[in-house]
PDB file of N, CA and C in Angstrom:
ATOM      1  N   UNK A   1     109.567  98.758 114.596  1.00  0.00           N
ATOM      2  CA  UNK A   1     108.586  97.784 115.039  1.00  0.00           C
ATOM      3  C   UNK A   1     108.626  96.536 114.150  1.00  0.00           C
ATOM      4  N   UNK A   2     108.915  96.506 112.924  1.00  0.00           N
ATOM      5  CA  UNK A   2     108.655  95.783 112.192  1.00  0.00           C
ATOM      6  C   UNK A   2     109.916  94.893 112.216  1.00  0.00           C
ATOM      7  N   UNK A   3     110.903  95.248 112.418  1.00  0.00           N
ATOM      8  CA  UNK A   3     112.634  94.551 112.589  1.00  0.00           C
ATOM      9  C   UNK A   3     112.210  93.936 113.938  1.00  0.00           C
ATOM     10  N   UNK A   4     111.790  94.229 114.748  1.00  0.00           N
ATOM     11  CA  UNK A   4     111.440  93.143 116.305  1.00  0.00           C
ATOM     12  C   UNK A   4     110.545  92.437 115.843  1.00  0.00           C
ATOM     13  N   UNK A   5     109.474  92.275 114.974  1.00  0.00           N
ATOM     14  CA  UNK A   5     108.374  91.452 114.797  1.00  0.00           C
ATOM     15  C   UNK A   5     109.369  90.405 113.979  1.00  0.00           C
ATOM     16  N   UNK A   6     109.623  90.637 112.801  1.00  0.00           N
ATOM     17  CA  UNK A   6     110.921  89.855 112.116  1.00  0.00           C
ATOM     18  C   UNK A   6     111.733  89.245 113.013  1.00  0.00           C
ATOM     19  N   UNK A   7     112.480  89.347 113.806  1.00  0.00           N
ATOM     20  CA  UNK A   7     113.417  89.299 114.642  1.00  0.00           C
ATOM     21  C   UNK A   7     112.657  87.727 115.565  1.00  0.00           C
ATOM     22  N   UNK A   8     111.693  88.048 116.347  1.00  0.00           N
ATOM     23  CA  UNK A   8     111.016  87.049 116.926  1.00  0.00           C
ATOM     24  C   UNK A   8     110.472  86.066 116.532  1.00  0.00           C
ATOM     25  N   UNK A   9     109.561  86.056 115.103  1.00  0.00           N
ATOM     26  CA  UNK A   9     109.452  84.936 114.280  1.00  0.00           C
ATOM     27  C   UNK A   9     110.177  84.401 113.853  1.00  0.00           C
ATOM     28  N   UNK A  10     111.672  84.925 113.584  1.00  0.00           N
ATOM     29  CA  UNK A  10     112.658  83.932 112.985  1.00  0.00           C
ATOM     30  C   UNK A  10     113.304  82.850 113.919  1.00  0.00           C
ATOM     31  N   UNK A  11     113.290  84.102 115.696  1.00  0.00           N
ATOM     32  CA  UNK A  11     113.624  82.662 116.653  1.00  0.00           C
ATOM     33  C   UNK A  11     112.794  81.756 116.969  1.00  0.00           C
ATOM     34  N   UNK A  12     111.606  82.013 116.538  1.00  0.00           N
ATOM     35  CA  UNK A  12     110.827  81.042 116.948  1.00  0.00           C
ATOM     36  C   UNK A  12     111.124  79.714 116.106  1.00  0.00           C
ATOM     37  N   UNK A  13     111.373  79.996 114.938  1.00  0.00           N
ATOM     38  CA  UNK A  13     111.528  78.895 113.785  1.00  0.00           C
ATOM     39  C   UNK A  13     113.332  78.054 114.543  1.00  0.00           C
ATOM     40  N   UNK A  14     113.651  78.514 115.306  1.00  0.00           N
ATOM     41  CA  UNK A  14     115.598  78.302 115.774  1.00  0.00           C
ATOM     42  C   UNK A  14     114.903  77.540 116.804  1.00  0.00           C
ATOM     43  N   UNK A  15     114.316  78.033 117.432  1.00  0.00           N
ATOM     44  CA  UNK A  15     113.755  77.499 118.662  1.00  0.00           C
ATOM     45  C   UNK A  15     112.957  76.206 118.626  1.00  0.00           C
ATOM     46  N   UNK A  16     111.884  75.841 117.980  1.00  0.00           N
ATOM     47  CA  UNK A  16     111.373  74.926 117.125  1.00  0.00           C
ATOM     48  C   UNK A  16     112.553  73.957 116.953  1.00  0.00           C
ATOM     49  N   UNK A  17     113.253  74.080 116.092  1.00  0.00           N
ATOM     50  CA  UNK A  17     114.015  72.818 115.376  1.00  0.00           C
ATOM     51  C   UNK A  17     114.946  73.965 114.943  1.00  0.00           C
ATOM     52  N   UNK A  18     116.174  73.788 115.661  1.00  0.00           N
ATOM     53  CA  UNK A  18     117.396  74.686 115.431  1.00  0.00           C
ATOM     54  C   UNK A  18     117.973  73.854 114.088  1.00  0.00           C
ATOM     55  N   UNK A  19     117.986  72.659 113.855  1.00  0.00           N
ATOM     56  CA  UNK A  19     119.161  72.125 112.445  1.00  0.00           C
ATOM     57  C   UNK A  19     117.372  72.029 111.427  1.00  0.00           C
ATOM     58  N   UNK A  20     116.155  72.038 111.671  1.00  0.00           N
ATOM     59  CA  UNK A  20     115.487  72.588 110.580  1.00  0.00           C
ATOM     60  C   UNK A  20     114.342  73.481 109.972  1.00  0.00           C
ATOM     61  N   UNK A  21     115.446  74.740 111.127  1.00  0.00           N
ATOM     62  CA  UNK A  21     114.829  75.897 110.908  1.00  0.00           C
ATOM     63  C   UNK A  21     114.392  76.313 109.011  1.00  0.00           C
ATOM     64  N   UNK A  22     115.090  76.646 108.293  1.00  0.00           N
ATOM     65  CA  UNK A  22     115.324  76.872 107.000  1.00  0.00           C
ATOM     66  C   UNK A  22     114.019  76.068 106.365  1.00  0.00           C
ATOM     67  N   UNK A  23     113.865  74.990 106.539  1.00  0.00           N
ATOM     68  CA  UNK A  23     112.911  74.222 105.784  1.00  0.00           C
ATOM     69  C   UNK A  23     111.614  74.748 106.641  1.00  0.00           C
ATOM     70  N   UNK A  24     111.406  75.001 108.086  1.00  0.00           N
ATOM     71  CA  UNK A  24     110.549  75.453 108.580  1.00  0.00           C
ATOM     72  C   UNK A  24     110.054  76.687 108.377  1.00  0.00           C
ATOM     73  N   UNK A  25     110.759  77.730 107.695  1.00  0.00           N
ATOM     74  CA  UNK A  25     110.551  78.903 107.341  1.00  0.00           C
ATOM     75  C   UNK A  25     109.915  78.689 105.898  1.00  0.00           C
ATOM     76  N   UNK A  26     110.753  78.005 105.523  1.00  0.00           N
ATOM     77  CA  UNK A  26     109.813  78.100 103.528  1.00  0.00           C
ATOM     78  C   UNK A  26     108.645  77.193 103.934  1.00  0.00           C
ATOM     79  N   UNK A  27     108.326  76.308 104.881  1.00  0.00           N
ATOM     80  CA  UNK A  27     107.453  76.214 104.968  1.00  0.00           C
ATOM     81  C   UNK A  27     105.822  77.137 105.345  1.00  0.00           C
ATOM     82  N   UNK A  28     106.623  78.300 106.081  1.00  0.00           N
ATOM     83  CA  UNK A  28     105.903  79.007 106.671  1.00  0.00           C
ATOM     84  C   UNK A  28     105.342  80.412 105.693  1.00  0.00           C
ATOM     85  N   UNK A  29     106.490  80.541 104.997  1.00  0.00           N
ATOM     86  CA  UNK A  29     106.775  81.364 104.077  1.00  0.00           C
ATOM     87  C   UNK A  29     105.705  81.133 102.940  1.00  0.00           C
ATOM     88  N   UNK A  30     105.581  79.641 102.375  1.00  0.00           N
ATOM     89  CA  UNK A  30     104.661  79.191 101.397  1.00  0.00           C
ATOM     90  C   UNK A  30     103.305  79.289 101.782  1.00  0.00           C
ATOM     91  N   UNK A  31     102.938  78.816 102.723  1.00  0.00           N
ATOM     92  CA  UNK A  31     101.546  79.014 103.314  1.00  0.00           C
ATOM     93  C   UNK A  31     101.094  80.182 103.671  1.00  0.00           C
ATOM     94  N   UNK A  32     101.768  81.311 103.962  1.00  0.00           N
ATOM     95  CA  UNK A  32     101.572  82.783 103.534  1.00  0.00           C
ATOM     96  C   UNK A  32     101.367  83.181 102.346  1.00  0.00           C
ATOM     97  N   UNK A  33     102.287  82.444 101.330  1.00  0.00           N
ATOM     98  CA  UNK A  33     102.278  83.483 100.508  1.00  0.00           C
ATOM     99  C   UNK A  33     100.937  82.483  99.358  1.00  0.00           C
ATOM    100  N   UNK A  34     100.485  81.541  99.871  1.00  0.00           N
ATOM    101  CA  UNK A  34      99.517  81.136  99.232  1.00  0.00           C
ATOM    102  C   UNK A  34      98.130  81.385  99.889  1.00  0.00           C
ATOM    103  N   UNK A  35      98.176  81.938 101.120  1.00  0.00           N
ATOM    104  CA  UNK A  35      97.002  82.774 101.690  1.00  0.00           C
ATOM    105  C   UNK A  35      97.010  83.866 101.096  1.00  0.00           C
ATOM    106  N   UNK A  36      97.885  84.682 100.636  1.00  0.00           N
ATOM    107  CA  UNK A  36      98.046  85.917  99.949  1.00  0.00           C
ATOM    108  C   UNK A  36      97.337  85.975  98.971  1.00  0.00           C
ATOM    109  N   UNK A  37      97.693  84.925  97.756  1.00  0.00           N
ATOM    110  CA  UNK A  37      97.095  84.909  96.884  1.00  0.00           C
ATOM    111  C   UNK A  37      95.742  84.337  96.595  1.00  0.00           C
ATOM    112  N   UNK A  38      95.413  83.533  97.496  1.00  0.00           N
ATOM    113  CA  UNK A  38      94.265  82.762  97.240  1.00  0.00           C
ATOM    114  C   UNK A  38      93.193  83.901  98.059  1.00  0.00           C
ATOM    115  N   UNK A  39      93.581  84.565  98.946  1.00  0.00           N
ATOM    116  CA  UNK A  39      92.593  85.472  99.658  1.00  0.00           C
ATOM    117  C   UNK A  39      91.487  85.881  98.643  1.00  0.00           C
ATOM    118  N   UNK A  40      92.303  87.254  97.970  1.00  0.00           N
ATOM    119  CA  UNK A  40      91.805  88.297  97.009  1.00  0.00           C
ATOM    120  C   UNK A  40      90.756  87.404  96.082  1.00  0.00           C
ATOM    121  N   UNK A  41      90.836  86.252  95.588  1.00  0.00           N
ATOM    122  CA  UNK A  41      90.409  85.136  94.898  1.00  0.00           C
ATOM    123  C   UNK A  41      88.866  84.675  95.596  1.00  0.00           C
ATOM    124  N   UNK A  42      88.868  83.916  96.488  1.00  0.00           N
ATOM    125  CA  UNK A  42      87.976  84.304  97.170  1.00  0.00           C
ATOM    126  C   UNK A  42      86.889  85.292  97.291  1.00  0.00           C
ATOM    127  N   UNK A  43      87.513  86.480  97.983  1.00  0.00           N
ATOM    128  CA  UNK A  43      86.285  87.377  97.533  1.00  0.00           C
ATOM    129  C   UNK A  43      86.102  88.311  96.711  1.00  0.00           C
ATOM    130  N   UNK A  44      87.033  87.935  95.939  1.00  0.00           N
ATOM    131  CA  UNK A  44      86.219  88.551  94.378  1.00  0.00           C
ATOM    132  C   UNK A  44      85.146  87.812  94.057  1.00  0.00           C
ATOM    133  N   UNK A  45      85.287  85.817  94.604  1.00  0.00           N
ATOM    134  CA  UNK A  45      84.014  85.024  93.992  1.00  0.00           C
ATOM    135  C   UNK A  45      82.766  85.418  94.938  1.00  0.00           C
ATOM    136  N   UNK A  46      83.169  86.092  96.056  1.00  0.00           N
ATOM    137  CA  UNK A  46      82.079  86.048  97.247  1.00  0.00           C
ATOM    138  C   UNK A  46      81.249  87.186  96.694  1.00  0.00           C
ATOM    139  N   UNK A  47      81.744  88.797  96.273  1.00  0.00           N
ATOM    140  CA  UNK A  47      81.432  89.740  96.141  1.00  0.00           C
ATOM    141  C   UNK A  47      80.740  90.060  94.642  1.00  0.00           C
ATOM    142  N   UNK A  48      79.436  89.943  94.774  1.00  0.00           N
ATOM    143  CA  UNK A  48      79.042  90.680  93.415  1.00  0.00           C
ATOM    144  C   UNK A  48      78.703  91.608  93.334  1.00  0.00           C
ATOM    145  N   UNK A  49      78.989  91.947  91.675  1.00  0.00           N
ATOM    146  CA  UNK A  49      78.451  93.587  91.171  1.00  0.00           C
ATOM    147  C   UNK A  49      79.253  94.215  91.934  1.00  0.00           C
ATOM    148  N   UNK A  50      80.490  93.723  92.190  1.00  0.00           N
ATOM    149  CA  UNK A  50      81.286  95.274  92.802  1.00  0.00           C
ATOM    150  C   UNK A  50      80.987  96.057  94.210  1.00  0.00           C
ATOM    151  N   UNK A  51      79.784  95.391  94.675  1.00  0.00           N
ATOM    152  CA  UNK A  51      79.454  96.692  95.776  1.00  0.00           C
ATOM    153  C   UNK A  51      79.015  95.535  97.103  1.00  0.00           C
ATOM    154  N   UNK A  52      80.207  95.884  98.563  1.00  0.00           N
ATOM    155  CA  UNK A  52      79.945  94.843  99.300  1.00  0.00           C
ATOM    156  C   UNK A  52      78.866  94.724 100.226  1.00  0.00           C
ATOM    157  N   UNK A  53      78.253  93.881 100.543  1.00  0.00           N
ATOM    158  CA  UNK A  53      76.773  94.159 100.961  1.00  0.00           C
ATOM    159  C   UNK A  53      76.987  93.297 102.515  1.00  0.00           C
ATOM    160  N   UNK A  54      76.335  93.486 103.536  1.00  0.00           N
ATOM    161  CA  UNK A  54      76.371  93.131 105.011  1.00  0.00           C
ATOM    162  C   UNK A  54      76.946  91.272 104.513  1.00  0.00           C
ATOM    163  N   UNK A  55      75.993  90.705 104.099  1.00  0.00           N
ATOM    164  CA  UNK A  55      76.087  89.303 104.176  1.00  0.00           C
ATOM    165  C   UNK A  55      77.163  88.740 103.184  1.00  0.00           C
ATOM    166  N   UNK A  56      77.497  89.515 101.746  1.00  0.00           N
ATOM    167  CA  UNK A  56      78.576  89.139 101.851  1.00  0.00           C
ATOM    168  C   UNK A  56      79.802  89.732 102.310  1.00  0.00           C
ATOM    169  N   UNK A  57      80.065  90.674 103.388  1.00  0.00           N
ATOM    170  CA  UNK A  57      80.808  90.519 104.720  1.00  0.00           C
ATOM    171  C   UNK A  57      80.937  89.584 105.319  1.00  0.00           C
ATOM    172  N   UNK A  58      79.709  89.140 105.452  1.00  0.00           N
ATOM    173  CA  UNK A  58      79.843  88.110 106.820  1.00  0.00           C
ATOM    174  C   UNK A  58      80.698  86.656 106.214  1.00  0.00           C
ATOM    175  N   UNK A  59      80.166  86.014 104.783  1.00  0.00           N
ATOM    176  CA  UNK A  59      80.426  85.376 104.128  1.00  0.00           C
ATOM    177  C   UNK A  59      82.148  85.035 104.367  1.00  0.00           C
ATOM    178  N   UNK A  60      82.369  86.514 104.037  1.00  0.00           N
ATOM    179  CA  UNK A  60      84.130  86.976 103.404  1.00  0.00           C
ATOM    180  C   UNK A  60      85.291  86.991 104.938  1.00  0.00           C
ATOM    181  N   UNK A  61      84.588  87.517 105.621  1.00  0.00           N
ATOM    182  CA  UNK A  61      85.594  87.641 107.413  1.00  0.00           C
ATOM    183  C   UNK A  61      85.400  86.102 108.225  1.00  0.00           C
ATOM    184  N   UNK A  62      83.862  85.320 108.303  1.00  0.00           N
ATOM    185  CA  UNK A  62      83.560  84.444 108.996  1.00  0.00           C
ATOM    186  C   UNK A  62      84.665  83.422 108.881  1.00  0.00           C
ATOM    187  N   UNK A  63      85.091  82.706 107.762  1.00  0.00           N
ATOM    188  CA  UNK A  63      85.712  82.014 107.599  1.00  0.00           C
ATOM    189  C   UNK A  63      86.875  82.134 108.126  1.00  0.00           C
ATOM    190  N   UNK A  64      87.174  83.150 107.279  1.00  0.00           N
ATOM    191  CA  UNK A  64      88.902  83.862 107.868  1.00  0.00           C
ATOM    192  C   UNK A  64      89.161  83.947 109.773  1.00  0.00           C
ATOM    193  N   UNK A  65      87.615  84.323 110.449  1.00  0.00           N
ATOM    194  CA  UNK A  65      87.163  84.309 111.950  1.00  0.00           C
ATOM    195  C   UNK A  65      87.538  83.170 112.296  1.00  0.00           C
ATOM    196  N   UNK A  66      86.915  81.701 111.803  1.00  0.00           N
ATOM    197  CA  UNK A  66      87.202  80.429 112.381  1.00  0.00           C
ATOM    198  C   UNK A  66      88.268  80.049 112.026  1.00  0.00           C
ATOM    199  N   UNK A  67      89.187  80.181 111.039  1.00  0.00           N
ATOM    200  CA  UNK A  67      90.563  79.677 111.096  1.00  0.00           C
ATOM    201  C   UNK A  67      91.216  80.350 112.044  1.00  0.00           C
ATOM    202  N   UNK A  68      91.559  81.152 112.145  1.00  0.00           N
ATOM    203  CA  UNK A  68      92.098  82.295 113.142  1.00  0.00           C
ATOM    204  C   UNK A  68      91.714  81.491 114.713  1.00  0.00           C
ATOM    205  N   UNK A  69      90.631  81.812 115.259  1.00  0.00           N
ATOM    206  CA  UNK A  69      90.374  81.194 116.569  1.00  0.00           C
ATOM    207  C   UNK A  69      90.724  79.312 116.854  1.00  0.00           C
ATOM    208  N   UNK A  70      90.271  78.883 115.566  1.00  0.00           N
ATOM    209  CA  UNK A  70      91.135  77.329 115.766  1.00  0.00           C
ATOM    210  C   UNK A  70      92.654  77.144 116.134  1.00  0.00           C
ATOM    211  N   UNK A  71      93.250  78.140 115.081  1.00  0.00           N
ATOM    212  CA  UNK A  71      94.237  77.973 115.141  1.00  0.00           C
ATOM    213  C   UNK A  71      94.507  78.524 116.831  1.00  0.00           C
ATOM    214  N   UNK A  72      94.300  79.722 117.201  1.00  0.00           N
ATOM    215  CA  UNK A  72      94.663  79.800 118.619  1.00  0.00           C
ATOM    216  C   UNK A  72      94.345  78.883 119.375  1.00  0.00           C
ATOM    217  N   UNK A  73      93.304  78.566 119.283  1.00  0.00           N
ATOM    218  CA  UNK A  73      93.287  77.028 120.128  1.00  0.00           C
ATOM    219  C   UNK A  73      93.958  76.312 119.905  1.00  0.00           C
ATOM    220  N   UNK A  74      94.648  75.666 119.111  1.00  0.00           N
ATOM    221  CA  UNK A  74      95.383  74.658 118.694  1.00  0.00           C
ATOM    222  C   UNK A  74      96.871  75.141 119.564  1.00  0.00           C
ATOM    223  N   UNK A  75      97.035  76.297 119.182  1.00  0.00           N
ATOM    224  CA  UNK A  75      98.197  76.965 119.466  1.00  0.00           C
ATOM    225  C   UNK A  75      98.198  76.462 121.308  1.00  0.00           C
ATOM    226  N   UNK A  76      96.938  77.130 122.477  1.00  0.00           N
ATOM    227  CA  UNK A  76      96.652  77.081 123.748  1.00  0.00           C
ATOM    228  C   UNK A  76      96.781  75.820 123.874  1.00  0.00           C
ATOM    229  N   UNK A  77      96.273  74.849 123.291  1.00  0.00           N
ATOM    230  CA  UNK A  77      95.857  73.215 123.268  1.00  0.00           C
ATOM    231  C   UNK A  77      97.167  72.701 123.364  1.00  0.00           C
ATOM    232  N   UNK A  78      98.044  72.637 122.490  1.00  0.00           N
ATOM    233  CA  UNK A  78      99.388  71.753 122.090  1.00  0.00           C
ATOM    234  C   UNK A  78     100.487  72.445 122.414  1.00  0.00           C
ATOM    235  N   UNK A  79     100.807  73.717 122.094  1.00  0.00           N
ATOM    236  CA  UNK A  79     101.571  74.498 121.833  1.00  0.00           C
ATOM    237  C   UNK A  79     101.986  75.160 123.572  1.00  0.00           C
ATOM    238  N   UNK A  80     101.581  75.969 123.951  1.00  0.00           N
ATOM    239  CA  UNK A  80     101.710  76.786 124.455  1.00  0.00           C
ATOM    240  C   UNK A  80     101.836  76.319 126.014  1.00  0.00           C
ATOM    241  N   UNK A  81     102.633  75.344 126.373  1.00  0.00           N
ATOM    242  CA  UNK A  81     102.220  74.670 128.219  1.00  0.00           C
ATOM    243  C   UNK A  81     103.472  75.043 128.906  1.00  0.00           C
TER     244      UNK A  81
END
């Protein structure tokens, strides 16, 4: 499963801009891997005393909720015709 998921994101980046795929990938690559790190960061600042409580849930997913759905829109909006 995971070699077809691989497999399809990389054509997408060929497909996009076949001569600048490569730069489109480290692009894609960086902004992952700086969501990665900046996540955990986050809600460690959201979460106190260790123990997660309803609201800061809501605090910690909401955000992460509206990027996510923008971005699909953006994706439906521009992307996807």
């Amino acid at each position: 499963m995971m070699r077809r998921r691989r497999v399809g994101w990389q054509i997408n980046h060929l497909d996009l801009a076949p001569r600048y795929a490569g730069v489109l990938v480290g692009i894609t690559m960086t902004v992952g891997t700086l969501a990665g790190v900046i996540n955990p960061l986050v809600v460690a600042a959201l979460v106190k005393h260790q123990v997660l409580m309803l609201t800061q849930c809501r605090a910690v997913i909401s955000p992460s909720l509206c990027v996510s759905c923008h971005c699909c829109y953006f994706f439906m909006l521009y992307v996807a015709r």
